[in-house]
Protein backbone atom coordinates (compact mmCIF):
# COMPACT_ATOMS: atom_id res chain seq x y z
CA UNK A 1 145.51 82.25 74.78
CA UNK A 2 141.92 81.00 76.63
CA UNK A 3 139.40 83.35 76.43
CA UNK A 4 138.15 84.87 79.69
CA UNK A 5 135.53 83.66 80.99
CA UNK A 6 132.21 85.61 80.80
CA UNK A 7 130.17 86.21 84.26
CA UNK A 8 126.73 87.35 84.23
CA UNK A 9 123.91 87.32 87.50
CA UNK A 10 121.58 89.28 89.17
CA UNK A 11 122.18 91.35 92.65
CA UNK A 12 119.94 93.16 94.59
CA UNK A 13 120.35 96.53 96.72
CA UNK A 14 118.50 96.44 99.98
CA UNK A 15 118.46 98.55 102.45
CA UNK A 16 116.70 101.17 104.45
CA UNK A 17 114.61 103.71 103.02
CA UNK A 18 116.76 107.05 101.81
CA UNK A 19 120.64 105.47 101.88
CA UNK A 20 121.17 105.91 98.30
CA UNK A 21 119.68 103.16 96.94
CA UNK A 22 118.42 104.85 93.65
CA UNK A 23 121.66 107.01 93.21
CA UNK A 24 123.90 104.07 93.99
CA UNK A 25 122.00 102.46 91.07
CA UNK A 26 121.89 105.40 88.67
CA UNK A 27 125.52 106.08 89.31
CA UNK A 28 126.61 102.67 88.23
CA UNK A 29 124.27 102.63 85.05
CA UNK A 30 125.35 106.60 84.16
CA UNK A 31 121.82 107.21 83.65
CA UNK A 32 118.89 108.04 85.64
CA UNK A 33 116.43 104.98 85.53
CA UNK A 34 115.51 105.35 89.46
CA UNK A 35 114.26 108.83 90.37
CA UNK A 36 115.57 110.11 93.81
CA UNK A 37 114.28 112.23 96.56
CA UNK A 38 115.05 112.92 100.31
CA UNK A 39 111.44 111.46 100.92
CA UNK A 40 111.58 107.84 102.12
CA UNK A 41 109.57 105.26 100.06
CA UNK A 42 110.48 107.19 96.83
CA UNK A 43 111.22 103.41 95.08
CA UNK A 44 107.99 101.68 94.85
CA UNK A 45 108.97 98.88 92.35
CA UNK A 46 112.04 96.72 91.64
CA UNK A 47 114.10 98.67 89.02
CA UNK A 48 116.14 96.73 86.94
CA UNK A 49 119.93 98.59 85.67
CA UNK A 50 121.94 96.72 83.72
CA UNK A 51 125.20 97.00 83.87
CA UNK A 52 127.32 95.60 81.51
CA UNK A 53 131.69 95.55 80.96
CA UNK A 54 134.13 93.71 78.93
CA UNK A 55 133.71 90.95 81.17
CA UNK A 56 130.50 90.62 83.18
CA UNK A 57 126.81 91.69 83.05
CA UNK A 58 125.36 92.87 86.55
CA UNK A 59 121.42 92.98 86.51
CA UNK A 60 120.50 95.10 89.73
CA UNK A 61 117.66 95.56 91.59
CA UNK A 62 116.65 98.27 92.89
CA UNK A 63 114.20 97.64 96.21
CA UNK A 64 111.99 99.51 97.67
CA UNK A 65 113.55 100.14 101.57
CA UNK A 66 112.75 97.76 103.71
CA UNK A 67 110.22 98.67 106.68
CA UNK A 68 107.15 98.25 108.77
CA UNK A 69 103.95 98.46 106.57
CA UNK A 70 101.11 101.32 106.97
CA UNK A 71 98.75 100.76 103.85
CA UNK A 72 98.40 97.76 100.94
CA UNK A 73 101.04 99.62 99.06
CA UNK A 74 103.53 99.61 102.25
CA UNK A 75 102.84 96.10 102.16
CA UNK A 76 103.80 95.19 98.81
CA UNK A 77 106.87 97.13 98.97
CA UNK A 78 108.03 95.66 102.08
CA UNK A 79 107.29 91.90 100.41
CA UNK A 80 109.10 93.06 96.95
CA UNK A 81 112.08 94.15 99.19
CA UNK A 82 112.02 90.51 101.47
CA UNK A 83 110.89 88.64 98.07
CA UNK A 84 113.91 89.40 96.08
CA UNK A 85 116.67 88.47 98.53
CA UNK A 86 116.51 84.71 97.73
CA UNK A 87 116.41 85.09 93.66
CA UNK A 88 119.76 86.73 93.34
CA UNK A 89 123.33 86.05 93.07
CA UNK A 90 124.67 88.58 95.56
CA UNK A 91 123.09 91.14 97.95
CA UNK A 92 124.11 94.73 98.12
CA UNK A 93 123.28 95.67 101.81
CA UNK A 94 123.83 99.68 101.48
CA UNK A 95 124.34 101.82 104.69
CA UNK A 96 124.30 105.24 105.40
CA UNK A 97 127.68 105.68 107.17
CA UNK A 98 126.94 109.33 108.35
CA UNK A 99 123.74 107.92 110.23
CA UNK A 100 125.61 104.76 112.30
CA UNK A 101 124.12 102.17 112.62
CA UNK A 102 119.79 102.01 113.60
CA UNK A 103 117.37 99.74 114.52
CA UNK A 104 116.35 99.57 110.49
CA UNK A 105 119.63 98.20 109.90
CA UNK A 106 119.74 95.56 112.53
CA UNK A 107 115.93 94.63 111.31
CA UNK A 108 117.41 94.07 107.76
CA UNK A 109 120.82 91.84 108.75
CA UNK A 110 118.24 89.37 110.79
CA UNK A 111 116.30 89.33 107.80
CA UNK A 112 119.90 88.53 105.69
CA UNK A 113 120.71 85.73 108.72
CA UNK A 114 118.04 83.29 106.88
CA UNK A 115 119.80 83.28 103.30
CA UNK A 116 122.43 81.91 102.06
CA UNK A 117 123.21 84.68 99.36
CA UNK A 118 126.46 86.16 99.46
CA UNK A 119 125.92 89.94 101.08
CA UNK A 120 128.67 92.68 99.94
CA UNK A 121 127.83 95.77 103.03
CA UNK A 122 128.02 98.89 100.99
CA UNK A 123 128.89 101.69 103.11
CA UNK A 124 127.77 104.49 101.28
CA UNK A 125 128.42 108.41 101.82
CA UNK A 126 132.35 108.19 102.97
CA UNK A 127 132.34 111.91 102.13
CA UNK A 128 130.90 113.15 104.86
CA UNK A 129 132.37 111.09 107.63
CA UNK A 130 135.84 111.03 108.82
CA UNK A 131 138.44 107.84 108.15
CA UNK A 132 138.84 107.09 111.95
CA UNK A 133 134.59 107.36 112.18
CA UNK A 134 134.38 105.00 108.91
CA UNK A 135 136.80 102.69 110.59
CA UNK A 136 134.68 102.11 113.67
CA UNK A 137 131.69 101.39 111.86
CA UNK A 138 133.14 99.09 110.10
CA UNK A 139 134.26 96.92 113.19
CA UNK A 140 130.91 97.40 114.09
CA UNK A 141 129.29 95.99 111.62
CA UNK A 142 131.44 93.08 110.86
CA UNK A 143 130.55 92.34 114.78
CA UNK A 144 126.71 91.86 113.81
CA UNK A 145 127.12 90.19 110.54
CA UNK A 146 129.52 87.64 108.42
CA UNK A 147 129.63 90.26 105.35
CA UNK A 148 131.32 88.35 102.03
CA UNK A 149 133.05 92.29 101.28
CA UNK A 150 133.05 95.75 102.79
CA UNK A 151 133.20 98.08 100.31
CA UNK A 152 133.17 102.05 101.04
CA UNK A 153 131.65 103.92 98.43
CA UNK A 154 130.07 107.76 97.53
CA UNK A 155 127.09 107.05 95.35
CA UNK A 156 126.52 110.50 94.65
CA UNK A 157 130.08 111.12 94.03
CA UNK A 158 131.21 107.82 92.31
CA UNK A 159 134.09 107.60 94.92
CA UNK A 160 135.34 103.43 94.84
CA UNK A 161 132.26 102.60 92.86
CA UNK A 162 134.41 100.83 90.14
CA UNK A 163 135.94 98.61 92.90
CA UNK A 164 132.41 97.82 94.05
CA UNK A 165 131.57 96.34 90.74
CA UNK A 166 134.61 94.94 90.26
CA UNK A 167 133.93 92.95 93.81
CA UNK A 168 130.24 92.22 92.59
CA UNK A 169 131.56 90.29 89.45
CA UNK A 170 133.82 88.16 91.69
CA UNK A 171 130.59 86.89 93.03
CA UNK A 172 128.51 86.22 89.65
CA UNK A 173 128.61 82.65 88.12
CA UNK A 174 129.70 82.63 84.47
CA UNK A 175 126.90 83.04 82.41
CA UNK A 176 125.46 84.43 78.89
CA UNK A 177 124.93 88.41 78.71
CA UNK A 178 121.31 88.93 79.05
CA UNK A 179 120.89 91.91 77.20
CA UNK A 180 122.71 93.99 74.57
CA UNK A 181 125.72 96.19 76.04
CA UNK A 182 123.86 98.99 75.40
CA UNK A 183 120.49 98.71 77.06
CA UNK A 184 120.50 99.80 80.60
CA UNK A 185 116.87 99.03 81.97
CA UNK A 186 114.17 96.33 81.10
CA UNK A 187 111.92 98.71 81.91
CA UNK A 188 109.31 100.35 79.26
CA UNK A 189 109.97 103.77 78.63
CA UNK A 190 106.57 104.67 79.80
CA UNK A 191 107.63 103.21 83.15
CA UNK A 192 110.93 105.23 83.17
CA UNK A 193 108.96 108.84 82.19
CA UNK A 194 106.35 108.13 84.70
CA UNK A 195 108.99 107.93 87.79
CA UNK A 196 110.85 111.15 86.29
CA UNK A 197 107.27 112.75 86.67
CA UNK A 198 106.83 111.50 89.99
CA UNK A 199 110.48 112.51 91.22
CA UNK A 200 109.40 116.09 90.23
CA UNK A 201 106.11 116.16 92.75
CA UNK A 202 108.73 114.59 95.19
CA UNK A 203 110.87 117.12 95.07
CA UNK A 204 108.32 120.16 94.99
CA UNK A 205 106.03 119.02 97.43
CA UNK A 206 105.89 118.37 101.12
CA UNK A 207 103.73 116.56 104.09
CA UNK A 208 101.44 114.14 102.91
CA UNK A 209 101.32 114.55 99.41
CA UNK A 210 104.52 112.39 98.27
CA UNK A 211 103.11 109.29 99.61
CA UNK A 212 100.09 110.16 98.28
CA UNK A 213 100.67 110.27 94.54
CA UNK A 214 100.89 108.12 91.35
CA UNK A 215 101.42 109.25 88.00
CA UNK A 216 100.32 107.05 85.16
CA UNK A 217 101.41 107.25 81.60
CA UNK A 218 98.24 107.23 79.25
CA UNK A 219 99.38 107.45 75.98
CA UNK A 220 102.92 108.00 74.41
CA UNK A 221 103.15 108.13 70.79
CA UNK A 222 105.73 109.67 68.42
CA UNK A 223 104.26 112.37 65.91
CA UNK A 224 105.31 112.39 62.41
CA UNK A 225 107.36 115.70 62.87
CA UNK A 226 109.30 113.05 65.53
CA UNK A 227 108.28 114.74 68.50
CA UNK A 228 107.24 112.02 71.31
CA UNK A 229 103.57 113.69 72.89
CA UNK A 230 103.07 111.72 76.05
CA UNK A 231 100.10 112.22 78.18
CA UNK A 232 100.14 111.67 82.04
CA UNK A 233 98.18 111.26 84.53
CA UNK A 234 99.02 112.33 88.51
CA UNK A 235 96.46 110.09 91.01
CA UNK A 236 95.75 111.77 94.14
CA UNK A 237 93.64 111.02 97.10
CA UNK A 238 92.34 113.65 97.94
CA UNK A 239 90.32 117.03 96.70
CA UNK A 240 92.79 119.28 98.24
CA UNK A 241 96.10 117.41 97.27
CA UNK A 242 94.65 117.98 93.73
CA UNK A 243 94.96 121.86 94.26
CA UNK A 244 98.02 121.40 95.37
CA UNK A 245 99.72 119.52 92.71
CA UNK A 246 97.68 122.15 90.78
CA UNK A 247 98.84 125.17 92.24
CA UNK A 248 98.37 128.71 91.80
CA UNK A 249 96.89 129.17 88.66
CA UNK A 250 98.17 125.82 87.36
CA UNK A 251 102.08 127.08 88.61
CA UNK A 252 103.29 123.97 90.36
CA UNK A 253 102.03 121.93 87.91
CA UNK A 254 103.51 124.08 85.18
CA UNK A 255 106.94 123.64 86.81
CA UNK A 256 106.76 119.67 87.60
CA UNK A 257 105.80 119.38 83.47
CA UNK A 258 108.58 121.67 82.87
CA UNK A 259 111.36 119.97 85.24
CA UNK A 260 109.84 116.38 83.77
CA UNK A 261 110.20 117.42 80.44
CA UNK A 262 113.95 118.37 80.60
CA UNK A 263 114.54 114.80 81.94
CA UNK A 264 112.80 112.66 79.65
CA UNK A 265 114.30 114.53 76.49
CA UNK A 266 117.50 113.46 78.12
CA UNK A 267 116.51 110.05 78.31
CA UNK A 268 114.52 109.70 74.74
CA UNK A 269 117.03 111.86 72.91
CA UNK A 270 114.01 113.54 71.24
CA UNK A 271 111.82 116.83 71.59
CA UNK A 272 109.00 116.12 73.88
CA UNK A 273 105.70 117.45 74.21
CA UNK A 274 104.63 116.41 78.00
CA UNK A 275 100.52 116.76 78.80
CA UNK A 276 99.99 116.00 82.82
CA UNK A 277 96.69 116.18 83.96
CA UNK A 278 95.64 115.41 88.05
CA UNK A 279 92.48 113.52 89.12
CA UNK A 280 91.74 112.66 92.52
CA UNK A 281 91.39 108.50 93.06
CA UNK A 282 90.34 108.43 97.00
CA UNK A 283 92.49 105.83 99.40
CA UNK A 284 94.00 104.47 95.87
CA UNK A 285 97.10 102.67 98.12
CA UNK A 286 94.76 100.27 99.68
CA UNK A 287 92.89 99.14 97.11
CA UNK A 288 94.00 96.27 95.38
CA UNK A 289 92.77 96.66 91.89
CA UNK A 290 93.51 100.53 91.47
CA UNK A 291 97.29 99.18 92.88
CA UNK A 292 97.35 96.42 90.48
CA UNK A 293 96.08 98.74 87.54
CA UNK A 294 99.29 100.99 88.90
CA UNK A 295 101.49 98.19 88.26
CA UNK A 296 101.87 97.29 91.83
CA UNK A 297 102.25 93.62 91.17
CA UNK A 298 103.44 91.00 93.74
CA UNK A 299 104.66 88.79 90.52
């Protein structure tokens, strides 16, 4: 009996800022590699998930949403969103079914008319919408674009993700597997425990601070009683968004650690003692060396 063949390529997930991006991603690998928040720009670099079955590896890419540029750091995210769409094997366009379709969305498909990829539209969040609603935007959709597959999904819910991947793989060339079945990032762990951090000031701040920060992981060692002590660093631009972050007698700051803490354990499977500190690094997201020291990297 032949074997069956073995595919393997890499796919990217566009779209516009907050349509589940990240949790479309985390809900494929089972793990949380890409933090989420309501906030848009929460993904600031390409995350790679791996994905890997009995007879395929997926490498995804996880963009930062694609829009108009305020600051250096806008910039680069906008041109690692654009750059990636010509280095894969398929494109996941994801949608936000609940929202219809905006001007965002018709910004991205002319951007998807100059490649040749094949693009799978991802309609994500079926939960909250109707069948008869779902089936309109779907005709409308297929009006603006040639789409390779519609697929209707819940990210957060994991409704018809399995078909999705199945659909993906019908795409890939055959190929070697990358990486080991078990690894599900190439990401360093200090990259992975610096998002989590970040995810937690997402979700406990508000106005200008979220695009305002950057946490940076300083050291991370593993003590000889096993416990991993990482020290952090949270970059702000400002003297008051420090006493923010701070809070209260150090009580927001407390509770990010806290929250951060819980998260990383999860993903190191080991006690961890977590050490954040906050200093204030004025206009950091348009300056190209503090950016570049942040890992902000156009290569």
């Amino acid at each position: 009996m032949a074997k069956k063949e073995f595919k393997s390529g890499f796919v990217s997930i566009i779209g516009r800022p907050n349509v589940g991006k990240s949790t479309l991603m985390n809900q494929i690998i089972g793990q949380k590699i890409a933090i989420m928040s309501d906030k848009p720009q929460t993904t600031r670099n390409k995350i790679h998930g791996v994905y890997t079955s009995q007879n395929g590896q997926i490498v995804f890419l996880d963009t930062p949403g694609i829009h108009k540029p305020t600051s250096k750091l806008g910039d680069y995210m906008s041109k690692v969103a654009h750059g990636t769409l010509g280095e894969v094997d398929a494109v996941l366009f994801l949608v936000d079914v609940a929202d219809g379709i905006g001007g965002g969305d018709r910004y991205i498909i002319e951007q998807l008319k100059h490649i040749e990829t094949p693009v799978i539209l991802v309609l994500n969040k079926i939960d909250l919408v109707q069948p008869e609603a779902l089936l309109a935007v779907i005709t409308n959709y297929k009006d603006l674009y040639n789409f390779a597959e519609i697929v209707p999904v819940s990210a957060l819910k994991g409704n018809n993700v399995t078909t999705l991947l199945e659909q993906i793989i019908r795409y890939l060339p055959e190929g070697p597997q990358y990486y080991p079945a078990d690894q599900i990032t190439d990401h360093p762990e200090q990259f992975v425990c610096a998002e989590l951090v970040r995810e937690k000031i997402l979700h406990m701040t508000r106005e200008e601070i979220p695009h305002s920060i950057a946490v940076q992981i300083e050291d991370m060692r593993v003590e000889p009683n096993g416990v991993v002590h990482i020290s952090a660093v949270i970059f702000v631009e400002r003297d008051s968004q420090k006493g923010i972050v701070i809070g209260k007698q150090g009580a927001l700051l407390k509770e990010i650690g806290r929250q951060a803490r819980r998260d990383i354990e999860t993903l190191l499977g080991s006690k961890t003692f977590l050490e954040l500190w906050v200093k204030v690094k004025k206009d950091w997201r348009n300056q190209d060396r503090v950016l570049r020291d942040l890992g902000f990297r156009h290569d």
